[in-house]
Protein backbone atom coordinates (compact mmCIF):
# COMPACT_ATOMS: atom_id res chain seq x y z
CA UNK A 1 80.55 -8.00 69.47
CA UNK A 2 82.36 -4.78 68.06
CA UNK A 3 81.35 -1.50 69.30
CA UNK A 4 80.46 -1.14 65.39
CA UNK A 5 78.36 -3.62 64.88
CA UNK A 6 76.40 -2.36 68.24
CA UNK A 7 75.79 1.00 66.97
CA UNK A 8 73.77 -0.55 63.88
CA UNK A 9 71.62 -2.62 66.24
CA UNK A 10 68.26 -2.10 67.75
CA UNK A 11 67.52 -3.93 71.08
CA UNK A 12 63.79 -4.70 71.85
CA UNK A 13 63.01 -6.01 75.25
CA UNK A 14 59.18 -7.73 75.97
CA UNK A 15 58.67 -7.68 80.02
CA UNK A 16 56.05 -9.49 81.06
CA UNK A 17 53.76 -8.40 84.16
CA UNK A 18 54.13 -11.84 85.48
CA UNK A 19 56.90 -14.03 86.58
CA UNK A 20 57.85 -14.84 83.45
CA UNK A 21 61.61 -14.35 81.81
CA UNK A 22 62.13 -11.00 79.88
CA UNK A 23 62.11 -11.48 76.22
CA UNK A 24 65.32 -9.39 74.42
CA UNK A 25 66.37 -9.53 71.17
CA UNK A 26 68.26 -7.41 68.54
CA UNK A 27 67.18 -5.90 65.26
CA UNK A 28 69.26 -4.42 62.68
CA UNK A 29 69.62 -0.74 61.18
CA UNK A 30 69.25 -1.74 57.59
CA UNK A 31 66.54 -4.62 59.00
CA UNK A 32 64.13 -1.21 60.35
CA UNK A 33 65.36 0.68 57.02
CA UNK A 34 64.25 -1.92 54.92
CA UNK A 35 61.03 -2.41 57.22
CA UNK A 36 60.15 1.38 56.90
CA UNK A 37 60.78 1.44 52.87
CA UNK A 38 58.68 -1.56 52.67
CA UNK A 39 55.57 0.54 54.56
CA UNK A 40 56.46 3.51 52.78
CA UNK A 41 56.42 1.76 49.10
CA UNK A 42 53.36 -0.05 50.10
CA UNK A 43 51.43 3.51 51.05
CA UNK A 44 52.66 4.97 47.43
CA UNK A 45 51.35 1.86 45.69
CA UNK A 46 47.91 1.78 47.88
CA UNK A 47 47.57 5.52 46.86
CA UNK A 48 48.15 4.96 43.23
CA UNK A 49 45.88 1.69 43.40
CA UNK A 50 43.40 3.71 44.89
CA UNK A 51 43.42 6.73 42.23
CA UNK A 52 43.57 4.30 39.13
CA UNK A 53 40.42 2.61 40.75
CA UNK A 54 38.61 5.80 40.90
CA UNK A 55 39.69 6.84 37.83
CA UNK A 56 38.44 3.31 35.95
CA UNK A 57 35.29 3.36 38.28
CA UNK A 58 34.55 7.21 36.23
CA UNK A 59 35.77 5.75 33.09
CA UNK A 60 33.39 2.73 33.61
CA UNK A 61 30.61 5.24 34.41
CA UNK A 62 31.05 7.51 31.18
CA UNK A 63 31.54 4.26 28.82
CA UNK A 64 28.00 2.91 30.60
CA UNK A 65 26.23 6.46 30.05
CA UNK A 66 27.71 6.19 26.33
CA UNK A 67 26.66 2.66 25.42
CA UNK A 68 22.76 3.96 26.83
CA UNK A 69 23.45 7.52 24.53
CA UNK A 70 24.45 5.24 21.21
CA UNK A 71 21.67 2.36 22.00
CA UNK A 72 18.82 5.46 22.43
CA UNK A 73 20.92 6.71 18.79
CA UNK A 74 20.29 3.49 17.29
CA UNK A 75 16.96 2.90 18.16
CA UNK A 76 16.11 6.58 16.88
CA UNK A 77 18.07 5.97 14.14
CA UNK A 78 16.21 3.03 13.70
CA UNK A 79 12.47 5.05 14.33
CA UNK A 80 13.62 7.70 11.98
CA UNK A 81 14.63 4.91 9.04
CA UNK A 82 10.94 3.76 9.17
CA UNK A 83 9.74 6.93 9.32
CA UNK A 84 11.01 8.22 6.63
CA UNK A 85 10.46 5.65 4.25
CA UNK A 86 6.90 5.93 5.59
CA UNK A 87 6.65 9.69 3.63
CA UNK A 88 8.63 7.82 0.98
CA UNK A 89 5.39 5.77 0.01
CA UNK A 90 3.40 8.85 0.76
CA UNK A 91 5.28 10.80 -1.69
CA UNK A 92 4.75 8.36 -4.27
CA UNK A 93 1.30 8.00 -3.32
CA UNK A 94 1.03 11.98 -3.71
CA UNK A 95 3.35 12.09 -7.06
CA UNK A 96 0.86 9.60 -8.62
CA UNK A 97 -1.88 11.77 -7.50
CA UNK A 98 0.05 14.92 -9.19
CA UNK A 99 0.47 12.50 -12.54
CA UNK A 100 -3.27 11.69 -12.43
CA UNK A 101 -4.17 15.23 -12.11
CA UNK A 102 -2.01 16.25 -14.58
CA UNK A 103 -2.90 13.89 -17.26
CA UNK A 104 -6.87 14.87 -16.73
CA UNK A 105 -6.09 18.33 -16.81
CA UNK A 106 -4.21 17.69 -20.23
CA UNK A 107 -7.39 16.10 -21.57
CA UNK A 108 -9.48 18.39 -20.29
CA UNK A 109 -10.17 21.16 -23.45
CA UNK A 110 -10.89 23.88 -20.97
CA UNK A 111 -7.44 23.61 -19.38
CA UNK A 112 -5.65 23.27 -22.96
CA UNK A 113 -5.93 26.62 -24.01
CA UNK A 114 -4.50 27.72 -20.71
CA UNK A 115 -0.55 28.35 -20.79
CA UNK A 116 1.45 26.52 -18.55
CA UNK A 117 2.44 29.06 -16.17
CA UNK A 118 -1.09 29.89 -15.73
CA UNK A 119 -2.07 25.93 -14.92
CA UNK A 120 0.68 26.03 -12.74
CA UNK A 121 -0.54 29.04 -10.71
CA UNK A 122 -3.92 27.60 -10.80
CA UNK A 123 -2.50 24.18 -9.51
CA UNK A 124 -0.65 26.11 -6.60
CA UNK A 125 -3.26 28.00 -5.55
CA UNK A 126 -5.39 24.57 -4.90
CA UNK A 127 -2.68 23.00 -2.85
CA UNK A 128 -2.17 26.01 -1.11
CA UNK A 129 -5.40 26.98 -0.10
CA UNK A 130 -6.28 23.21 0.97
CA UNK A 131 -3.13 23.00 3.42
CA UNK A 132 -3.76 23.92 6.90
CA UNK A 133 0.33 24.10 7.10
CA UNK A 134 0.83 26.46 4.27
CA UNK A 135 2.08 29.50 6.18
CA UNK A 136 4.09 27.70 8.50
CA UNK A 137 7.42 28.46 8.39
CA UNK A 138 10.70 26.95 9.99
CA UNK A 139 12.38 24.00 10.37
CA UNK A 140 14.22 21.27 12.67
CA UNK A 141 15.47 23.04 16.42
CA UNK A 142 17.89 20.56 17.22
CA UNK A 143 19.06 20.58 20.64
CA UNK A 144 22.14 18.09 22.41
CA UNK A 145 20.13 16.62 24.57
CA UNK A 146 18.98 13.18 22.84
CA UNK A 147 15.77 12.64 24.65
CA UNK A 148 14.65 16.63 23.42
CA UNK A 149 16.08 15.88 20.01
CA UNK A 150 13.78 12.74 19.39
CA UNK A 151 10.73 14.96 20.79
CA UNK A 152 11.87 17.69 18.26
CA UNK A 153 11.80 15.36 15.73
CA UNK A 154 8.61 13.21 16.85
CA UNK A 155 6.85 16.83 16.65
CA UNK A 156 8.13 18.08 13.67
CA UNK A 157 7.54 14.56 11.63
CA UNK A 158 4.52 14.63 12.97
CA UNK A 159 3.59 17.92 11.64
CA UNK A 160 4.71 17.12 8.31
CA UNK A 161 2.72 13.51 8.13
CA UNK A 162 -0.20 15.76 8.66
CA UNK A 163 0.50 18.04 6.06
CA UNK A 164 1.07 15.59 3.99
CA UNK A 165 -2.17 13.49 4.65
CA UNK A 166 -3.99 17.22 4.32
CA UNK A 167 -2.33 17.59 1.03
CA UNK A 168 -3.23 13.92 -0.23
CA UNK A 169 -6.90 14.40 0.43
CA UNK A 170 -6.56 17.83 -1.09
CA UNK A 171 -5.36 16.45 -4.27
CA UNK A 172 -7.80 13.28 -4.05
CA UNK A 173 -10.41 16.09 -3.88
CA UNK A 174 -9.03 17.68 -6.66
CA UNK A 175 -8.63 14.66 -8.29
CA UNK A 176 -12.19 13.66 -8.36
CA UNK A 177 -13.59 16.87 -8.89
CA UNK A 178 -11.24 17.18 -12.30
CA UNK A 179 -12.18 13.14 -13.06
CA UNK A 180 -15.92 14.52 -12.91
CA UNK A 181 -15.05 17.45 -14.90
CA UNK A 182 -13.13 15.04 -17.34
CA UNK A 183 -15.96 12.52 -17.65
CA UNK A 184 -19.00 14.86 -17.59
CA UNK A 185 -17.01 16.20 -21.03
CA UNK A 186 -16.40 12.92 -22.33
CA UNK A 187 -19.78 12.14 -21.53
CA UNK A 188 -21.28 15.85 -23.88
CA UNK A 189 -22.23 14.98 -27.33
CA UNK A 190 -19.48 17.86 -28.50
CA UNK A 191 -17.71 16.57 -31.24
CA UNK A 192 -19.18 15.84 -35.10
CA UNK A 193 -20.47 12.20 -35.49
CA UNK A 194 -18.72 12.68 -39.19
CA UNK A 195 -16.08 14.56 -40.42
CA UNK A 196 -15.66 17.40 -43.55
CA UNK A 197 -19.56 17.38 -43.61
CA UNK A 198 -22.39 19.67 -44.22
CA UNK A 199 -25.63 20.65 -42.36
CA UNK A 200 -28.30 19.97 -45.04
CA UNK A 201 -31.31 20.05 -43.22
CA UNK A 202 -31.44 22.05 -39.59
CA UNK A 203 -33.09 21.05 -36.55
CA UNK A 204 -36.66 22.36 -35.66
CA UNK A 205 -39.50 23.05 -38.50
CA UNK A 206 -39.15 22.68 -41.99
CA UNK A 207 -40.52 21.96 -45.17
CA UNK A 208 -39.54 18.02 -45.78
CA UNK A 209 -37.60 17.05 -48.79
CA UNK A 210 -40.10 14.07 -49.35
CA UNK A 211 -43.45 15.30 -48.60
CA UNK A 212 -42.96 19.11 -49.44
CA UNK A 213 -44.82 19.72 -46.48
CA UNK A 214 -43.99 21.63 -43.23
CA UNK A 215 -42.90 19.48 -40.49
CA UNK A 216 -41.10 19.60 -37.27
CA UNK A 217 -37.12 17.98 -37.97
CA UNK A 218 -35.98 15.90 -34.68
CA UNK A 219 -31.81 16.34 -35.45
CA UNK A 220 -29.59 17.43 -38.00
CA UNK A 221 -29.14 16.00 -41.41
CA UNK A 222 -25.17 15.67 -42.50
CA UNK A 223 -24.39 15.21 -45.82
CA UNK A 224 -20.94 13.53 -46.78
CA UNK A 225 -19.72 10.50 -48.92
CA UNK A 226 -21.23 6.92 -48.95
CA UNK A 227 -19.20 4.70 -46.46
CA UNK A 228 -17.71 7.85 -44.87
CA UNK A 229 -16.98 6.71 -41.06
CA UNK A 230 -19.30 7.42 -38.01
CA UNK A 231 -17.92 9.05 -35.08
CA UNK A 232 -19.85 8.48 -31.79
CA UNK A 233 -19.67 12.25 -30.47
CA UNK A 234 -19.90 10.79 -26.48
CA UNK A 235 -19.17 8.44 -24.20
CA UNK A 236 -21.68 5.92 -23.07
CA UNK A 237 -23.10 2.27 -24.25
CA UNK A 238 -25.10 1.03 -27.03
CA UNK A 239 -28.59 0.95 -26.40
CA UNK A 240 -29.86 0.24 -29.78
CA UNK A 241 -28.53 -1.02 -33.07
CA UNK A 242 -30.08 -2.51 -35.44
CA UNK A 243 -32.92 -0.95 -38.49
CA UNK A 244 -35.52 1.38 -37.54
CA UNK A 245 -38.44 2.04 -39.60
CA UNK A 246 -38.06 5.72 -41.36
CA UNK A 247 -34.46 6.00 -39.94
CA UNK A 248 -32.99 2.64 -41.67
CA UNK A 249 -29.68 1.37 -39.77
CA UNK A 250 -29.55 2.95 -36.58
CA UNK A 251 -27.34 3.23 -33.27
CA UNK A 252 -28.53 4.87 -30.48
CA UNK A 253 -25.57 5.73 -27.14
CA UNK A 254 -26.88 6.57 -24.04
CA UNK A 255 -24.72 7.14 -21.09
CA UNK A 256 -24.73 7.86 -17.12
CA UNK A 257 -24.79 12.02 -17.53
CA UNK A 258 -28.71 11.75 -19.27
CA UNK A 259 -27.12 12.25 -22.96
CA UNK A 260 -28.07 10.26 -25.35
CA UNK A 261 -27.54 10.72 -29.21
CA UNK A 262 -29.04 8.66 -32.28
CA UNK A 263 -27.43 8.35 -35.60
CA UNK A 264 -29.63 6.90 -38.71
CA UNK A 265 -29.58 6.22 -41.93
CA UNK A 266 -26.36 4.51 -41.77
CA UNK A 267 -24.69 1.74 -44.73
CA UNK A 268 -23.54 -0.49 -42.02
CA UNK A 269 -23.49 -0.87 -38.33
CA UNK A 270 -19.98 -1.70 -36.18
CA UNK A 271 -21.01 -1.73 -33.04
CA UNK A 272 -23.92 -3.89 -31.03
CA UNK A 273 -26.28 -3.19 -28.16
CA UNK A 274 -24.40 -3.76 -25.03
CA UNK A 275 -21.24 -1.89 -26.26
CA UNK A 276 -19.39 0.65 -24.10
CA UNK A 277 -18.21 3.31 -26.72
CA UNK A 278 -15.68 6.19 -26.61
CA UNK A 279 -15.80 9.55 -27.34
CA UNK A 280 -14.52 9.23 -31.48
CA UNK A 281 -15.28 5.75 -31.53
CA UNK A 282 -16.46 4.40 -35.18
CA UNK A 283 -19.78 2.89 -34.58
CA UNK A 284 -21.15 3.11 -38.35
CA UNK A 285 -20.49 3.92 -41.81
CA UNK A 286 -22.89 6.67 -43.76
CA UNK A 287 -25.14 5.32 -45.67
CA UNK A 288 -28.80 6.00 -47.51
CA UNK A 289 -30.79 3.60 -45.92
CA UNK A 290 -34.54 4.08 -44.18
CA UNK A 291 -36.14 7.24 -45.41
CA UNK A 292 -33.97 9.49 -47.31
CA UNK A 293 -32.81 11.45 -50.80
CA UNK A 294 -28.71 10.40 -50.14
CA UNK A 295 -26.32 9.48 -48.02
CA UNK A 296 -26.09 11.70 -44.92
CA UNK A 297 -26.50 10.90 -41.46
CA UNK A 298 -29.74 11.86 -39.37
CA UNK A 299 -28.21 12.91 -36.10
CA UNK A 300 -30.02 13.49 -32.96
CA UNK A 301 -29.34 14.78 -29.10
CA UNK A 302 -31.52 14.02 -25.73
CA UNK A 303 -31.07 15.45 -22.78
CA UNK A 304 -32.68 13.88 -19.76
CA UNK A 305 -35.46 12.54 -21.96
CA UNK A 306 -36.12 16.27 -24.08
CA UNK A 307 -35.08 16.42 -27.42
CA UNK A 308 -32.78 19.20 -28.21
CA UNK A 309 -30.83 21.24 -30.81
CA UNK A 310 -27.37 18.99 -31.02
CA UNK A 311 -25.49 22.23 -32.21
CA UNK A 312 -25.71 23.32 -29.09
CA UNK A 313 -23.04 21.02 -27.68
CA UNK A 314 -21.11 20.23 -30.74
CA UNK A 315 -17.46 22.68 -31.29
């Protein structure tokens, strides 16, 4: 072997303790290179194995804590959705409640001659005197934190369902009290039973136009044309119609409010007992019939049983 050759070789010998034969053998220069590039390569690639595993393992952690962020996202999204289209119905629940109001108020004579700013002002002085929430200012604090955000919200939605359940049975309040308003005046004998008329006998004493003599007059007597339509001046139901002896052809309307009113001396009858009438119903046509000089119509008003003045309640 060339003194070369034996620079570039390693010699390893193994010597036992015992008897046995020493063990010698050569290695190679480029052999313990190649050995020690090999161990070196293999640390580098450990190292980098090692760093890319941490590096997923964080990854992996973040994706995990994102996927738990977006499902508590979805299923707020989710609460909200209902939620909201919860105060959806209650809105329309409340807007029909406005529309009611409003079309009362309209009907309600009182409340006509009233501008509209000044209904308006009346209406928002109601609502806000009936909402415990009125004052309260502010809004929505959102924060990052998800779990705060849906307490925020919880909170605050809760606040306005409440509100909003305050202000339905503040207008369901108002509602009634103007449908009580509204049928207590449909319900008042205020309108004339017949139209372009005149007063020719008054109610209380008088000297009669058959008798001469001085007697007490139950009603009004309105003179107009034969056949001239009769207006029922309430709300209510027929009670009587049919002839009545002195008054001729008669319909009597009581309703629920202790009015009643009685119109005689009628040509012809349009309506029967059992009838639910409206305020400007026809019910009759003037006439001349039962006791009297021409056609008019004998009109009376009861309160509560007591016979009163009917000009006090008509316009």
């Amino acid at each position: 072997m060339t003194s070369k050759k034996r620079k570039n070789l390693f010699t390893v010998m193994i010597i036992p303790h015992s008897e046995r034969p020493t063990l010698t053998f050569n290695i190679s220069l480029f052999l313990v290179q190649t050995l020690g590039f090999l161990v070196v390569v293999s640390i580098v690639l450990m190292m980098v194995f090692s760093y890319s595993y941490q590096h997923m393992r964080v990854e992996l952690a973040e994706y995990s804590m994102k996927a738990e962020e977006y499902k508590l996202l979805r299923e707020q999204v989710d609460f909200f959705a209902k939620e909201t289209e919860m105060l959806q119905e209650k809105m329309k629940a409340l807007e029909k409640l406005d529309t009611d109001i409003r079309v009362l108020m309209k009907n309600d004579p009182a409340i006509e001659k009233l501008n509209d700013s000044t209904q308006v002002k009346i209406a928002q002085a109601v609502l806000e005197s009936n909402s415990p929430y009125a004052s309260r200012g502010g809004g929505f604090q959102i924060t990052r934190n998800p779990t705060t955000i849906r307490e925020q919200m919880n909170a605050d939605l809760e606040m306005i369902k409440n509100e909003m359940d305050a202000r339905e049975d503040s207008l369901t309040q108002l509602r009634s009290a103007v449908q009580e308003r509204h049928d207590r005046l449909a319900a008042t004998p205020s309108i004339w039973p017949v139209r372009n008329a005149r007063i020719t006998s008054p109610f209380g004493y008088r000297r009669s136009p058959l008798s001469f003599r001085r007697e007490f007059h139950s009603g009004i007597d309105l003179a107009t044309n034969y056949g001239a339509p009769v207006y029922a001046a309430s709300d209510g139901v027929v009670t009587f119609s049919g002839w009545r002896s002195g008054y001729g052809w008669t319909v009597i309307i009581s309703n629920d409010y202790g009015f009643t009113t009685l119109y005689a001396h009628n040509s012809q009858l349009l309506v029967k007992r059992g009838t639910k009438v409206s305020k400007g119903d026809i019910i009759a046509k003037v006439g001349s019939s039962g006791r009297s000089t021409g056609p008019h119509v004998h009109y009376e008003v009861w309160v509560n049983g007591s016979l009163v003045n009917p000009k006090e309640y008509l316009h």
